[in-house]
Protein backbone atom coordinates (compact mmCIF):
# COMPACT_ATOMS: atom_id res chain seq x y z
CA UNK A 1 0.00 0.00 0.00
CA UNK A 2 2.98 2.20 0.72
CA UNK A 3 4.22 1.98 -2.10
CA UNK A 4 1.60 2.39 -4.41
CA UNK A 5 0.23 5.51 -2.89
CA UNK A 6 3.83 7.35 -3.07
CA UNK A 7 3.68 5.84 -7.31
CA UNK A 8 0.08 7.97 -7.43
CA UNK A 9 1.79 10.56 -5.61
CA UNK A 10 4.19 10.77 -8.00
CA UNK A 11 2.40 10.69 -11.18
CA UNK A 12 0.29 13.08 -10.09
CA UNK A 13 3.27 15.60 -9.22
CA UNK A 14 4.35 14.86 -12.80
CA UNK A 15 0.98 16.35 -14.03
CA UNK A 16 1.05 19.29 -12.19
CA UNK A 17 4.45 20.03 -13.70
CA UNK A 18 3.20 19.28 -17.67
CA UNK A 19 2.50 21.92 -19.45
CA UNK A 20 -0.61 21.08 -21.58
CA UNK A 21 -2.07 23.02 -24.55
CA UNK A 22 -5.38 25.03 -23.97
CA UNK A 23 -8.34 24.82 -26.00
CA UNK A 24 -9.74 28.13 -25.73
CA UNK A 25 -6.55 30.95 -24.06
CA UNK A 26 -8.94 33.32 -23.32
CA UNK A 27 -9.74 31.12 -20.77
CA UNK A 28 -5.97 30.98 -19.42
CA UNK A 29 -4.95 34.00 -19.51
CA UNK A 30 -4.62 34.31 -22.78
CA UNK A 31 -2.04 31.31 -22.75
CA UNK A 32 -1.83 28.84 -25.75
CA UNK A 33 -0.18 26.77 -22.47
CA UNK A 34 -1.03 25.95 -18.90
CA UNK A 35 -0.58 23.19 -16.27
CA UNK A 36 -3.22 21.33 -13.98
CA UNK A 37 -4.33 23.84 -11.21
CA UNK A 38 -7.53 22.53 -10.29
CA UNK A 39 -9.72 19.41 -9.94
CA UNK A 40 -11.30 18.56 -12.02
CA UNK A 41 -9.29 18.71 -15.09
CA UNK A 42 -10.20 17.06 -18.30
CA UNK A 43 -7.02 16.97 -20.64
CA UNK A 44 -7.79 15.01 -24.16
CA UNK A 45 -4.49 14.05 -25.95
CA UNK A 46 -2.98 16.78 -24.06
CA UNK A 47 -5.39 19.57 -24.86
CA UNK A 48 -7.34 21.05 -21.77
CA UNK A 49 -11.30 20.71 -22.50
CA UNK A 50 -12.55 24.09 -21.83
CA UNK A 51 -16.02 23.64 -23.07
CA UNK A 52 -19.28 22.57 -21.21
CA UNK A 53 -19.36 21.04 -18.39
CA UNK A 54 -22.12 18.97 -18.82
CA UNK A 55 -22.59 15.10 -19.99
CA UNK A 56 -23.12 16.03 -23.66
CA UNK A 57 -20.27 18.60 -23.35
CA UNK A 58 -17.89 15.81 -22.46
CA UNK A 59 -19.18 13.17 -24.94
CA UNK A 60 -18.56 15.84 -27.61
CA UNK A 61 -15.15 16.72 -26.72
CA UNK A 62 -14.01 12.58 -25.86
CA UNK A 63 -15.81 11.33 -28.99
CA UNK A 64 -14.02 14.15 -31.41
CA UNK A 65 -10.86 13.22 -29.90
CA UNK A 66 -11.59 9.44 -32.12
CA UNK A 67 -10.34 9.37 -35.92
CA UNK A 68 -12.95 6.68 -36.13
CA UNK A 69 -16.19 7.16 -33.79
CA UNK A 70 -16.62 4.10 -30.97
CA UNK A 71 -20.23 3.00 -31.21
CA UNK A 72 -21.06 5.01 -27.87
CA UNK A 73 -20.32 7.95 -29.33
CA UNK A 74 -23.65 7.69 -31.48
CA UNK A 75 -25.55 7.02 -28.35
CA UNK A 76 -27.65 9.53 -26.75
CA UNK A 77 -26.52 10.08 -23.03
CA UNK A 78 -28.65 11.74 -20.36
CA UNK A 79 -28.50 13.59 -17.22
CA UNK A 80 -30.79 14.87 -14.55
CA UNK A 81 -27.93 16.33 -12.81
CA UNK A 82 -26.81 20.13 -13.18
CA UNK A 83 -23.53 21.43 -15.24
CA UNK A 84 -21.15 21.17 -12.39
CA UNK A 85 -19.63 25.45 -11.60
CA UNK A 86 -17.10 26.11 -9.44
CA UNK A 87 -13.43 26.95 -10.01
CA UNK A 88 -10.28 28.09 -7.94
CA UNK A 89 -9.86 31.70 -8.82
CA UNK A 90 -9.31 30.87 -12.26
């Protein structure tokens, strides 16, 4: 146990010093850069999702991400929760 919570420590320090691109800079600053400063975080092939955060949102952005479409990604999702808000002071 001790030693696979210092491995998640670990690779979890190494994200926080990756710089990843941004999908939207106005949103950073007006970086084309950032790294992880909050949680949640949703990085796709090393672009930070900076659209919706709802389930569609996210099923948009993960199925794009495909050259070729997985079957799910044709399937209609639903939610009766709310877009999640919240930040950090960013």
């Amino acid at each position: 146990m001790e030693d696979e919570s210092q491995e998640l420590l670990n690779s979890q320090l190494a994200l926080n010093e990756k710089e990843f691109q941004v999908q939207n800079s106005s949103k950073h600053n007006s970086q084309e850069k950032t790294q992880i400063y909050s949680s949640p975080t949703l990085v796709i092939n090393d672009v930070v999702y900076d659209g919706t955060r709802d389930i569609e949102g996210y099923q948009k952005a993960i199925c794009s991400a495909f050259s070729e479409h997985p079957e799910e990604c044709n399937k209609k999702l639903t939610s009766t929760a709310p877009e999640v808000q919240g930040g950090c002071g960013q």
